[in-house]
Protein backbone atom coordinates (compact mmCIF):
# COMPACT_ATOMS: atom_id res chain seq x y z
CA UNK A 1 0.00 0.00 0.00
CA UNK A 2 2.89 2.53 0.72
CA UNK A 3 4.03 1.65 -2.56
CA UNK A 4 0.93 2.39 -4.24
CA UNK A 5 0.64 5.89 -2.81
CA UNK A 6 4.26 6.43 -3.27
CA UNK A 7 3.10 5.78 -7.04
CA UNK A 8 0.31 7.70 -7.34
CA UNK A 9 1.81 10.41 -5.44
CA UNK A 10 4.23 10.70 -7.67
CA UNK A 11 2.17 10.36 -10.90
CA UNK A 12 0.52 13.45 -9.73
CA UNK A 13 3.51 15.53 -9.33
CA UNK A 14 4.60 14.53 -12.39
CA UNK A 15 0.80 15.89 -14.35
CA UNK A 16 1.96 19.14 -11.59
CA UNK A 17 5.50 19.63 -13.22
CA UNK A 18 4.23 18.92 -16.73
CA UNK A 19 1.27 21.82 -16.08
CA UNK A 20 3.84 24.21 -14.60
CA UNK A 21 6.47 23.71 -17.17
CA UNK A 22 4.24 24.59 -19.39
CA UNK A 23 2.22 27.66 -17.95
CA UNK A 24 5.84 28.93 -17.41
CA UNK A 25 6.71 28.22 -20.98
CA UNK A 26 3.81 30.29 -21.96
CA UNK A 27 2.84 27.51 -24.17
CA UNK A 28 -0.99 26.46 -22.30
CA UNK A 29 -3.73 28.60 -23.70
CA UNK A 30 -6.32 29.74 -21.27
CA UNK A 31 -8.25 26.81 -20.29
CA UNK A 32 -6.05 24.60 -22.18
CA UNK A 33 -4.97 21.12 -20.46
CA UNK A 34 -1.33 19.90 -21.40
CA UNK A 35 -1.07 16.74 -23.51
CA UNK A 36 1.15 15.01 -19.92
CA UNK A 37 -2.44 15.66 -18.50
CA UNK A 38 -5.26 14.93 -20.65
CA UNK A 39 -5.03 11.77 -23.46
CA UNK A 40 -8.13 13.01 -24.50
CA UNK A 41 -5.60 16.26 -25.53
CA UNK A 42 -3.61 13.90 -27.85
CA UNK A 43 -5.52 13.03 -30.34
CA UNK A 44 -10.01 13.95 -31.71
CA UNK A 45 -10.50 10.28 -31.47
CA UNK A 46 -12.80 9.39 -28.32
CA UNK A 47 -13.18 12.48 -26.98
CA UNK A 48 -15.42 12.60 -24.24
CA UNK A 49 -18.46 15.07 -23.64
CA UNK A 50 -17.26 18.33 -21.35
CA UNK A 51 -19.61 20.23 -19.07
CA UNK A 52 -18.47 22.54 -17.14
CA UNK A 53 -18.78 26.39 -17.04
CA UNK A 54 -18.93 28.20 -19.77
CA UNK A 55 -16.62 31.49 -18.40
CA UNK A 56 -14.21 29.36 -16.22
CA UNK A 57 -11.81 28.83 -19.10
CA UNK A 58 -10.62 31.72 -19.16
CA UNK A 59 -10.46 32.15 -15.48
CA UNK A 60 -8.87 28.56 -15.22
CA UNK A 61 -11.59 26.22 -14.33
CA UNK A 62 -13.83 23.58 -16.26
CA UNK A 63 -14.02 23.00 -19.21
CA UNK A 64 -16.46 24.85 -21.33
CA UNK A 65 -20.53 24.05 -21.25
CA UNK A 66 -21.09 21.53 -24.40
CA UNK A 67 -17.69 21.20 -25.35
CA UNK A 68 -14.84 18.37 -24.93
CA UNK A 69 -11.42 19.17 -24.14
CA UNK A 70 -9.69 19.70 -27.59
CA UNK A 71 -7.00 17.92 -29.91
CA UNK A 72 -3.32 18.32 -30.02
CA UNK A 73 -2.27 18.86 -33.80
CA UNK A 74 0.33 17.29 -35.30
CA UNK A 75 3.33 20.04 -35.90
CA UNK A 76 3.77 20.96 -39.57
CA UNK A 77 7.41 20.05 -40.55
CA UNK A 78 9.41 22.10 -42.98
CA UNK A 79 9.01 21.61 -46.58
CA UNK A 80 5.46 20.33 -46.55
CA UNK A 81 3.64 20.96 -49.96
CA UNK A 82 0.34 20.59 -47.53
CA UNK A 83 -1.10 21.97 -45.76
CA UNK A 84 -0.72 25.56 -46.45
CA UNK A 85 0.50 27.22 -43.36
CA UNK A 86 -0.88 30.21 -41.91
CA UNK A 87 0.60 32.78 -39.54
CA UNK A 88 -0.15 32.98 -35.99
CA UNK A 89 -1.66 36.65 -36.80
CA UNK A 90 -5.02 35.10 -38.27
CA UNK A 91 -6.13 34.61 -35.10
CA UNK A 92 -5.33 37.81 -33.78
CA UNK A 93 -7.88 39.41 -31.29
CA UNK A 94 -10.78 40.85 -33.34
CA UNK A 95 -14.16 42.68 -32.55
CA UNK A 96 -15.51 39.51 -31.53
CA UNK A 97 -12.99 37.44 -30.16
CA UNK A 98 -10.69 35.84 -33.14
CA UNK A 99 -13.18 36.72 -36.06
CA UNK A 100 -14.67 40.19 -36.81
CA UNK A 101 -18.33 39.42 -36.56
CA UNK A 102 -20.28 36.49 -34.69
CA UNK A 103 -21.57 33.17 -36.45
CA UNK A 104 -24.11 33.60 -38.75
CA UNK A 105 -27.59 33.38 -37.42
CA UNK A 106 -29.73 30.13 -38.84
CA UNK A 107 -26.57 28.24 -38.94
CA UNK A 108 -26.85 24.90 -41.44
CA UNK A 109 -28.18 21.98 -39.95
CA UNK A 110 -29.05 23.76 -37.43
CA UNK A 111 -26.49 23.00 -35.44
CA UNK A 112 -25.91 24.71 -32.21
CA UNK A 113 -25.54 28.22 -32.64
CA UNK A 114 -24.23 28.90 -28.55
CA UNK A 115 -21.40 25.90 -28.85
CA UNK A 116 -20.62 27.81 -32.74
CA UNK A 117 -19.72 30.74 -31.24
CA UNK A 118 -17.88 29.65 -28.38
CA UNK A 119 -16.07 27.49 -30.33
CA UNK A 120 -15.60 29.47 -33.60
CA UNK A 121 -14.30 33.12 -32.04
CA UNK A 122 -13.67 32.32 -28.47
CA UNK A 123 -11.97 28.96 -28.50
CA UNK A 124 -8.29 27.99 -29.51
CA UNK A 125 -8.39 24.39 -28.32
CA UNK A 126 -11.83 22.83 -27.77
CA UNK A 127 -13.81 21.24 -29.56
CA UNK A 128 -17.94 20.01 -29.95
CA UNK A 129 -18.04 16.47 -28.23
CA UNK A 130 -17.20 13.12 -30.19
CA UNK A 131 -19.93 11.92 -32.18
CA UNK A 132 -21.82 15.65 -32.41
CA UNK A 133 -22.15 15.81 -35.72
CA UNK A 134 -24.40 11.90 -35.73
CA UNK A 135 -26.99 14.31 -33.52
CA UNK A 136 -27.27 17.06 -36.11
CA UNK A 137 -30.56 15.19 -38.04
CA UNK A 138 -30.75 17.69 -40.58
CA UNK A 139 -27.28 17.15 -41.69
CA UNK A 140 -27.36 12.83 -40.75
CA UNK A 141 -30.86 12.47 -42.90
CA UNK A 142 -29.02 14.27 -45.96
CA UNK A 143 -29.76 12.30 -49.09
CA UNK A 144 -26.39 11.06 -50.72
CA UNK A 145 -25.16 13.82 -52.86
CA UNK A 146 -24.79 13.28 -56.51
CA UNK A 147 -21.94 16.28 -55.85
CA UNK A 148 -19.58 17.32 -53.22
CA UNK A 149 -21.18 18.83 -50.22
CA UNK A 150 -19.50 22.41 -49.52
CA UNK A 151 -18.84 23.73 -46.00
CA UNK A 152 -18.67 26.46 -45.35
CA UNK A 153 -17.25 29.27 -42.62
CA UNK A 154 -19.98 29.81 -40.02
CA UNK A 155 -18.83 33.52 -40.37
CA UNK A 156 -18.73 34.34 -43.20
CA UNK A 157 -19.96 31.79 -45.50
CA UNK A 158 -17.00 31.45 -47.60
CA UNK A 159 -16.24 27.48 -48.56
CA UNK A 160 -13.87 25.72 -46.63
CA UNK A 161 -13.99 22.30 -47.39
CA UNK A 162 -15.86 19.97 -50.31
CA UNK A 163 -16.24 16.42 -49.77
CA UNK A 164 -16.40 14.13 -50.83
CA UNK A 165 -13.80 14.24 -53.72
CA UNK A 166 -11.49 11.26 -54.40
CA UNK A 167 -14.03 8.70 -52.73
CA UNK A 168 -17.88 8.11 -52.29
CA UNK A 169 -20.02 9.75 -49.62
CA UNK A 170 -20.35 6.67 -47.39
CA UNK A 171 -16.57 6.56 -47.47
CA UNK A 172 -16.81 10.26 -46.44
CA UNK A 173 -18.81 9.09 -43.71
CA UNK A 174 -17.63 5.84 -42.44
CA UNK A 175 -13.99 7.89 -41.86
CA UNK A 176 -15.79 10.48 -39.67
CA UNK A 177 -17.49 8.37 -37.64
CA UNK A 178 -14.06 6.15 -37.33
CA UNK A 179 -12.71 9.78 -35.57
CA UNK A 180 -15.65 11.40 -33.77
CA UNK A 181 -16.06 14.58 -35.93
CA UNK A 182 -16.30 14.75 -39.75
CA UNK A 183 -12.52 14.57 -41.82
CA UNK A 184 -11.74 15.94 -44.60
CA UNK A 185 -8.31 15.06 -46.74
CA UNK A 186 -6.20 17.49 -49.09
CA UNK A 187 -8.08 17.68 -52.26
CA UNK A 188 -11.41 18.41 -50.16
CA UNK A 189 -9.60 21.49 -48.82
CA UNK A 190 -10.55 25.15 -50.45
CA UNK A 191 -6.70 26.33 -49.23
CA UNK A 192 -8.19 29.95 -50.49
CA UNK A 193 -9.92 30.33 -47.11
CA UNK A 194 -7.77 27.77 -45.15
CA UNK A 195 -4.72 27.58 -43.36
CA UNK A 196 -3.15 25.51 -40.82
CA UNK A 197 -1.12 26.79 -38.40
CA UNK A 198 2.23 25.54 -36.96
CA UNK A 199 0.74 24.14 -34.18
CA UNK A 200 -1.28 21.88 -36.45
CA UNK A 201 -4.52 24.20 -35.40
CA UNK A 202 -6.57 23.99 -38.68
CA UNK A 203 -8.43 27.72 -39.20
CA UNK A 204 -9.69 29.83 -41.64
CA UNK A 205 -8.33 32.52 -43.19
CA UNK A 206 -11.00 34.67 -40.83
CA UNK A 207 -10.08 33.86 -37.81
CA UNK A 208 -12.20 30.75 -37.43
CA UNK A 209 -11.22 27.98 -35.11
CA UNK A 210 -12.07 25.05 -36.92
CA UNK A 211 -9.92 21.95 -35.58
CA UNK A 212 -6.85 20.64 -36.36
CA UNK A 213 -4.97 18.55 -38.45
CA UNK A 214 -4.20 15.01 -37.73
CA UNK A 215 -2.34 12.98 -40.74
CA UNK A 216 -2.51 9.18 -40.44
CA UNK A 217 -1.17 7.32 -42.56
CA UNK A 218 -3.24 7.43 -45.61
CA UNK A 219 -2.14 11.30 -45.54
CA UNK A 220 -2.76 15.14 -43.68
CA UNK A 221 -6.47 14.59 -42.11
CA UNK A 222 -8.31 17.50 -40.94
CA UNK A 223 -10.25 16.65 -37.95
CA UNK A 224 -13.14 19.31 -38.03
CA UNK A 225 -16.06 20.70 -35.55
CA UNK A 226 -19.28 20.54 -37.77
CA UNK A 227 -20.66 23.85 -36.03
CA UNK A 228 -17.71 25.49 -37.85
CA UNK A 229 -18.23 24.81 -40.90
CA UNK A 230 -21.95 25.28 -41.01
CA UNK A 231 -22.58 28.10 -43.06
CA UNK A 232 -24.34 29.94 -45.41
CA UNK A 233 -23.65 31.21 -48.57
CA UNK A 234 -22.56 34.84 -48.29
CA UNK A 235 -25.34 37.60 -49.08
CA UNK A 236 -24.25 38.61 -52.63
């Protein structure tokens, strides 16, 4: 038994030292949990549901209401072709948090519009809970499109991503609900209004949060929050 607690004791000192070396770093965004601490931090796949308060991440507590705790990106190495990396100034502080306006009202889907804006403009590392996107009725009772399906920026309605393109809708499919969130490869990318930054964070050119980029090894994977991508056409 003194063994055990030595153990555990020291497992927890060790999560300590990995949050502090961080913080001190500068390298934890607010409400962010270090990868040491969280496997859920890792990687989008199993995720689990977060409910805390919504305010307390940036005053250090829970995790957001409706949210999980987010993904760790893979870093983009040096001479990638893709994806297209983006400077840390995209997300710059805005009139309304990272992006200049809110999400658009009457989102697609209609998805969530509260957990949209949280996680669109206010969030850096967050993300809608596994599985969300299986909820969303309007979007699951789609018929099979005869073409690809274009998402677009819950802002400002620009397209993001169009999938499916190198493989069939059910493939589409199948390979979200594999990850927890829908996943879009390369050629379903609109790099026009997307960039990915160092970090592997996956946003728009707008200041969008929209996930982050996991490659496996059929390629770069871009691990995606529906409500970001839910969108309407831009008023012309």
């Amino acid at each position: 038994m003194v063994r055990t607690s030595l153990r555990t004791s020291r497992g927890r000192l060790g999560r300590a030292a990995a949050f502090l070396a961080a913080a001190a770093a500068g390298s934890l965004r607010a409400g962010a949990v270090p990868a040491a601490a969280s496997p859920a931090a890792k990687n989008c796949t199993g995720a689990v549901r977060g409910m805390g308060a919504r305010a307390s991440a940036a005053a250090g507590g829970g995790v957001p209401e409706g949210l999980s705790d987010g993904c760790k990106g893979a870093p983009v190495a040096a001479g990638q072709k893709l994806p297209l990396v983006g400077d840390e100034s995209i997300m710059s502080q805005k009139a309304h948090g990272t992006t200049a306006t809110p999400v658009q009202p009457n989102l697609r889907w209609g998805v969530d519009q509260k957990v949209a804006d949280n996680i669109v403009s206010f969030n850096r590392h967050y993300a809608e809970y596994a599985g969300y996107y299986t909820t969303v009725k309007e979007f699951m009772n789609m018929p099979e499109p005869t073409e690809p399906v274009v998402f677009r920026d819950s802002v400002t309605g620009l397209p993001l991503f169009e999938a499916p393109k190198g493989r069939s809708w059910a493939d589409f499919m199948k390979e979200s609900r594999a990850h927890g969130w829908p996943s879009f490869r390369d050629e379903e990318v609109v790099w026009e209004n997307v960039r990915v930054l160092r970090d592997g964070e996956a946003v728009s050119t707008a200041g969008s949060h929209l996930g982050h980029n996991l490659p496996d090894a059929s390629g770069n994977r871009y691990c995606i929050n529906l409500v970001s991508v839910a969108g309407n056409p831009p008023a012309e």
